[in-house]
Protein backbone atom coordinates (compact mmCIF):
# COMPACT_ATOMS: atom_id res chain seq x y z
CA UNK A 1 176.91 -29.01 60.32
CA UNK A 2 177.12 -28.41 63.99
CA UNK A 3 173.79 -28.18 64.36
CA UNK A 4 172.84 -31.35 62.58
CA UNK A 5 175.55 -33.15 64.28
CA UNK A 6 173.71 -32.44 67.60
CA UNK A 7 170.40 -33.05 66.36
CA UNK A 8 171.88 -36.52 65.33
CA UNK A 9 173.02 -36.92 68.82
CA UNK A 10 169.65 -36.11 70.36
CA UNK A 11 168.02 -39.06 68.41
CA UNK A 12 170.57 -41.27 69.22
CA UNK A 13 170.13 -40.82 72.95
CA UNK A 14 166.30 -40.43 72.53
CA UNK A 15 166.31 -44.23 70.61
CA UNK A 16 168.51 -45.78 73.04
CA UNK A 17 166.70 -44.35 76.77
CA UNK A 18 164.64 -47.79 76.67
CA UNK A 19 168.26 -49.64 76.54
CA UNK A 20 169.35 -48.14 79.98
CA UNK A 21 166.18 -49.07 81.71
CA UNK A 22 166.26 -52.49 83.80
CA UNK A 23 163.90 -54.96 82.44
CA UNK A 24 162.77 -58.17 83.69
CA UNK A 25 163.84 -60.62 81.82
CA UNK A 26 162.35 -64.14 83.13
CA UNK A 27 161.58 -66.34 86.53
CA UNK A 28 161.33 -69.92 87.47
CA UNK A 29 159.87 -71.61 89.77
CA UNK A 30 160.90 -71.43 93.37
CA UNK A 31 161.98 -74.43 94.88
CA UNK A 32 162.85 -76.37 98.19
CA UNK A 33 166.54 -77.28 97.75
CA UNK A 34 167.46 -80.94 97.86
CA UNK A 35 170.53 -81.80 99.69
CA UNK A 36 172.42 -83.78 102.02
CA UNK A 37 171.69 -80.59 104.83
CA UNK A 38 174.53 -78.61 103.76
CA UNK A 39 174.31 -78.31 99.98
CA UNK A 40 171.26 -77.49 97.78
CA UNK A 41 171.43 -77.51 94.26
CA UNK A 42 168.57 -77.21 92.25
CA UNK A 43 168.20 -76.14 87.97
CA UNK A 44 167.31 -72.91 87.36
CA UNK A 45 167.27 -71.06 83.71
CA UNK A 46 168.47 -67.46 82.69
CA UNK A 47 167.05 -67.00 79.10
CA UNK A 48 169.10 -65.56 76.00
CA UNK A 49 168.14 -62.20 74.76
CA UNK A 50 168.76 -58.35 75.99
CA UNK A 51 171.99 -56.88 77.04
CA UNK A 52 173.73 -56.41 80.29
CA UNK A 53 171.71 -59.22 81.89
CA UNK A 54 171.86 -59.82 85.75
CA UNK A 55 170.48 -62.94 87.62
CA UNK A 56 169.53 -62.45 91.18
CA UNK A 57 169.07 -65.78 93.48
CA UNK A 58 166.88 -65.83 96.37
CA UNK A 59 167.21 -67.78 99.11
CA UNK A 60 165.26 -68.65 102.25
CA UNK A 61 166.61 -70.88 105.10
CA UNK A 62 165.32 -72.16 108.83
CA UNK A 63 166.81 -74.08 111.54
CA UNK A 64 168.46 -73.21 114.20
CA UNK A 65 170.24 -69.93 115.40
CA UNK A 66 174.08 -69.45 113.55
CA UNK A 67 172.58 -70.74 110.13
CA UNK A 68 174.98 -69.09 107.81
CA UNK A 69 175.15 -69.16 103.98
CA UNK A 70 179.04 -70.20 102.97
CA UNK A 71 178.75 -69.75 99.23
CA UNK A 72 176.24 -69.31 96.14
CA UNK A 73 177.43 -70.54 92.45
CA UNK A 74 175.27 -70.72 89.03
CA UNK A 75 176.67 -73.03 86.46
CA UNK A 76 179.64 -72.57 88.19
CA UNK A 77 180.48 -68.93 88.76
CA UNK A 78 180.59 -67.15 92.21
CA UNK A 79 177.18 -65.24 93.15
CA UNK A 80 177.70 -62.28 95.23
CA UNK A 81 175.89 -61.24 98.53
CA UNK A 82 173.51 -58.32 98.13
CA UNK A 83 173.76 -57.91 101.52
CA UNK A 84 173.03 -58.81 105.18
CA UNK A 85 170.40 -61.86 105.68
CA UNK A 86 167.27 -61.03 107.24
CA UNK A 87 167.33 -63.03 110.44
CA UNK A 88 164.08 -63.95 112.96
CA UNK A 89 165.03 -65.84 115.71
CA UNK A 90 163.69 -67.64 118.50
CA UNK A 91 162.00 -70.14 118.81
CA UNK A 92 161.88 -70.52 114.99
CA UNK A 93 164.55 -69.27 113.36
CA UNK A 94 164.30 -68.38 109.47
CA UNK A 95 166.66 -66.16 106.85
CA UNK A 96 166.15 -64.81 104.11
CA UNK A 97 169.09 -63.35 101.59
CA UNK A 98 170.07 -61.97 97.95
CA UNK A 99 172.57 -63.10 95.74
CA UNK A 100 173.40 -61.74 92.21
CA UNK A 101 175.27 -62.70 89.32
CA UNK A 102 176.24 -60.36 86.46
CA UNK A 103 176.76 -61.54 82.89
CA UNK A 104 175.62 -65.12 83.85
CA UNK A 105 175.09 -68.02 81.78
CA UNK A 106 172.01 -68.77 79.61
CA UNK A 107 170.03 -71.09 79.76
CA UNK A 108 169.33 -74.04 82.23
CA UNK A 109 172.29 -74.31 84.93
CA UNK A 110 172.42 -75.54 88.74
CA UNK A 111 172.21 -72.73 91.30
CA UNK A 112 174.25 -74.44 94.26
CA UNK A 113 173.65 -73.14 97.78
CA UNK A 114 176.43 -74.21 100.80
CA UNK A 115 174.84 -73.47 104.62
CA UNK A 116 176.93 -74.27 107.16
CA UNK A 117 176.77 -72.96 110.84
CA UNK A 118 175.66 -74.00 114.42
CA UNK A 119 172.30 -75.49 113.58
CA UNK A 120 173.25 -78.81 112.27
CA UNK A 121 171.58 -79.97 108.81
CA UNK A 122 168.64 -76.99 107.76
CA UNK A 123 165.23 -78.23 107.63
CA UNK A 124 164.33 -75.99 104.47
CA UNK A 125 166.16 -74.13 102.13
CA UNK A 126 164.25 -72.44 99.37
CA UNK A 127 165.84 -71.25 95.79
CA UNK A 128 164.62 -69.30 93.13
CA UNK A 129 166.08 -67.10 90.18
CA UNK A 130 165.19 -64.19 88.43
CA UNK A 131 166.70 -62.81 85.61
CA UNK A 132 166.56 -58.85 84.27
CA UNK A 133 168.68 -56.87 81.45
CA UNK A 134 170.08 -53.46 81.33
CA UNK A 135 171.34 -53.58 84.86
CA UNK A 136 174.54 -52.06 85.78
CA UNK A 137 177.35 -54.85 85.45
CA UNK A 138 179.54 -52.67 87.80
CA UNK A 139 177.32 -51.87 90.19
CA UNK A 140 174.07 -54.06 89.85
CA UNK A 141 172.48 -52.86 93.30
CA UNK A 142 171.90 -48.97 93.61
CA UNK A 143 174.45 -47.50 96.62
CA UNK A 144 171.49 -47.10 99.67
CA UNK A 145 168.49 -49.29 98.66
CA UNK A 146 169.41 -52.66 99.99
CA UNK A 147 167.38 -53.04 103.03
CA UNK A 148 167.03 -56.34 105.42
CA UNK A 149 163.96 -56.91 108.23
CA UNK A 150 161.82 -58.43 110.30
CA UNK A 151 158.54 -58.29 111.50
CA UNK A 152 154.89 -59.99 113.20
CA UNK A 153 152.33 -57.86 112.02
CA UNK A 154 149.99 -58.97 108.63
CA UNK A 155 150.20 -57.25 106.21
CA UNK A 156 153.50 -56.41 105.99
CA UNK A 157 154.89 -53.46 103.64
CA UNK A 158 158.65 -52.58 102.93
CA UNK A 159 159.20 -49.25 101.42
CA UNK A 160 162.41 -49.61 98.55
CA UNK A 161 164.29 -46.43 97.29
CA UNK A 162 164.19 -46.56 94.03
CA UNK A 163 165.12 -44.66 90.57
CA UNK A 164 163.01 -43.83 87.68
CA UNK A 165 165.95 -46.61 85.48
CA UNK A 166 165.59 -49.19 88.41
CA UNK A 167 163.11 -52.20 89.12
CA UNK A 168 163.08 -53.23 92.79
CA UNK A 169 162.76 -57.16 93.92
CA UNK A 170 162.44 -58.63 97.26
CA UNK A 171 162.48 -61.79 98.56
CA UNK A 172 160.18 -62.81 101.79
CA UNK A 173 159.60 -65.98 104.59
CA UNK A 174 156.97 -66.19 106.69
CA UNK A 175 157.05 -69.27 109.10
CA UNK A 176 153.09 -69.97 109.74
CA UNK A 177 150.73 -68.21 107.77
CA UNK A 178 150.73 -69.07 103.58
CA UNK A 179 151.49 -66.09 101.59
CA UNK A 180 148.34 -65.23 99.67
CA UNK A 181 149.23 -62.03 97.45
CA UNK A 182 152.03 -59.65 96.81
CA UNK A 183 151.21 -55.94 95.37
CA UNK A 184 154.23 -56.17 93.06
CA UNK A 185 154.89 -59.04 90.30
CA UNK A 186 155.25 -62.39 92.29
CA UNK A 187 158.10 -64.62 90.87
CA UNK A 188 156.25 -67.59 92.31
CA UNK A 189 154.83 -68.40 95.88
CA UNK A 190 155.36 -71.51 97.64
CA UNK A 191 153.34 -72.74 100.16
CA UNK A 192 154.61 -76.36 100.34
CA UNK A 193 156.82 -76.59 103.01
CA UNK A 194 156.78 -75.95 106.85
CA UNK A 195 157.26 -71.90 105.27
CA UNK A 196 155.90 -70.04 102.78
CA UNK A 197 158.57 -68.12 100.49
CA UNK A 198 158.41 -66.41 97.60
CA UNK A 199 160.29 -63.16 95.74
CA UNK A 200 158.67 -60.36 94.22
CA UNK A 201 159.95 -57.37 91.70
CA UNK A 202 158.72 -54.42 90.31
CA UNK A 203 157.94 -54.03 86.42
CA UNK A 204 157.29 -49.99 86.50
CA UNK A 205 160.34 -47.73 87.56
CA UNK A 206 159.56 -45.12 90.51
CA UNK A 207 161.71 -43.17 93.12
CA UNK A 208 159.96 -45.36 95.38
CA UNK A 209 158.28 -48.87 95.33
CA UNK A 210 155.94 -49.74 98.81
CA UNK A 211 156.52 -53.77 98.35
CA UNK A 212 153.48 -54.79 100.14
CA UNK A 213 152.83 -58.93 101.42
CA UNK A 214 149.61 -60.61 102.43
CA UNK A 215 148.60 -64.05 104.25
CA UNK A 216 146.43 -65.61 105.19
CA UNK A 217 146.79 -66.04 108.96
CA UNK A 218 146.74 -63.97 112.15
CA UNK A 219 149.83 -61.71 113.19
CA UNK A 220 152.28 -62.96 115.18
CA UNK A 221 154.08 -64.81 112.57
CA UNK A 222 157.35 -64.70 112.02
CA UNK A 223 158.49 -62.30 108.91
CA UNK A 224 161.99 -62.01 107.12
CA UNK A 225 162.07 -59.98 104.50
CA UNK A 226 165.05 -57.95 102.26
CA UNK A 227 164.69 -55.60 99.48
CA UNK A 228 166.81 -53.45 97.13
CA UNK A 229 166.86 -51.43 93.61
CA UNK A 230 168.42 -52.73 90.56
CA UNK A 231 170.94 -50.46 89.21
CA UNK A 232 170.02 -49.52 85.53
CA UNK A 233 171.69 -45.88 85.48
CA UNK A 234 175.31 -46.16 84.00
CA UNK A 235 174.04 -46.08 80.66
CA UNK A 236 171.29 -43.94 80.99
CA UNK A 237 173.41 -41.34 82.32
CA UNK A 238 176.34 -41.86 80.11
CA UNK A 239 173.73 -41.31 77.24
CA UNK A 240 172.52 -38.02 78.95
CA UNK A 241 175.94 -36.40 79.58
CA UNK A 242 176.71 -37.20 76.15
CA UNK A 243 173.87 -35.23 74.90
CA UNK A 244 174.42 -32.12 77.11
CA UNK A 245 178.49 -31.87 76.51
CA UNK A 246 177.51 -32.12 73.06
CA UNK A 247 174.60 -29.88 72.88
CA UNK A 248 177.19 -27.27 73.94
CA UNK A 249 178.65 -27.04 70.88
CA UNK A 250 175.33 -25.95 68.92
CA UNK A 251 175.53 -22.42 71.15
């Protein structure tokens, strides 16, 4: 009985592995917010389907130096900062930043974006959202991986620590040069403004994912750039312990 108990066990946690990898889910397309030059709100869809979904929001802003994001909703709710903006300054100043949601609302809702700071009215703020399931609705960002930079050299490569249950995304400004390719999944470049944005994940789990961006232009531009792991291990690990505490009992 013991015996069969545990093999039961084993095929439970061998069906269910796929549920405690992250997933993506779906994109949109990115857009330039429209505002009065301190709020940007913009439509952006989550789609039904999967479990433990998390939507992650990013956002690219220029102006002027003390640019400063004041808050991040979709359809209402609070998003959460991943992190510390990627900031290149001087002459041309430009940000880039993560948000995240967990649990958010399906289907098509208004991602709002408040910037307030020294620089007056922004000239550009770009939005975009991507969606992915099994993520970690404690902790949707793996402890470590969350990474911000900057850079003038083309191309430009970010290594991400990963996990073998994670995806990685990034999200990327450049303020001459269009973006021409990413080496990871693009979630939709734009090339229409006075920038080029876009944000970029990974759709096959590694330890490690080199996030690598092309454009077409000299170096010397100006590069902002952050990065960071999805979390997708709480369930993959509660799964696992359960089968080794239990395995015990077939000795």
């Amino acid at each position: 009985m013991t015996k069969i108990l545990v093999m039961g066990l084993l095929v439970l946690w061998t069906s269910n592995q796929a549920f405690a990898k992250v997933a993506f889910l779906n994109t949109n397309t990115g857009t330039l917010g429209n505002g009065t030059g301190t709020n940007y709100t913009n439509a952006f869809t989550v789609n039904a389907g999967g479990t433990n979904t998390a939507a992650f929001a990013c956002i690219v802003y220029d102006k002027l130096a003390g640019e400063f994001i004041v808050s991040v909703t979709y359809g209402g709710q609070r998003m959460y900062s991943a992190g510390p903006a990627a900031i290149y300054g001087s002459p041309q100043f430009v940000y880039a930043e993560v948000y995240y949601l967990t649990n958010p609302p399906t289907g098509s809702n208004n991602l709002s974006v408040d910037v307030g700071g020294t620089g007056g009215a922004n000239n550009e703020v770009y939005e975009n959202v991507v969606a992915f399931t099994g993520v970690n609705q404690t902790i949707p960002i793996r402890g470590g991986t969350y990474q911000n930079t900057i850079n003038q050299s083309l191309p430009f490569t970010m290594t991400i620590t990963s996990n073998v249950v994670d995806l990685t995304m990034s999200c990327f400004s450049d303020t001459t040069a269009p973006i021409s390719s990413t080496n990871q999944t693009s979630d939709g470049i734009n090339n229409g403004g006075n920038y080029s944005q876009d944000s970029d994940h990974a759709t096959t789990a590694s330890s490690s994912i080199s996030d690598t961006w092309t454009q077409n232009g000299p170096s010397g531009d100006l590069i902002a750039m952050v990065g960071l792991s999805i979390n997708g291990d709480r369930e993959y690990r509660l799964i696992n312990n359960a089968k080794i505490n239990n395995a015990k009992f077939g000795h």
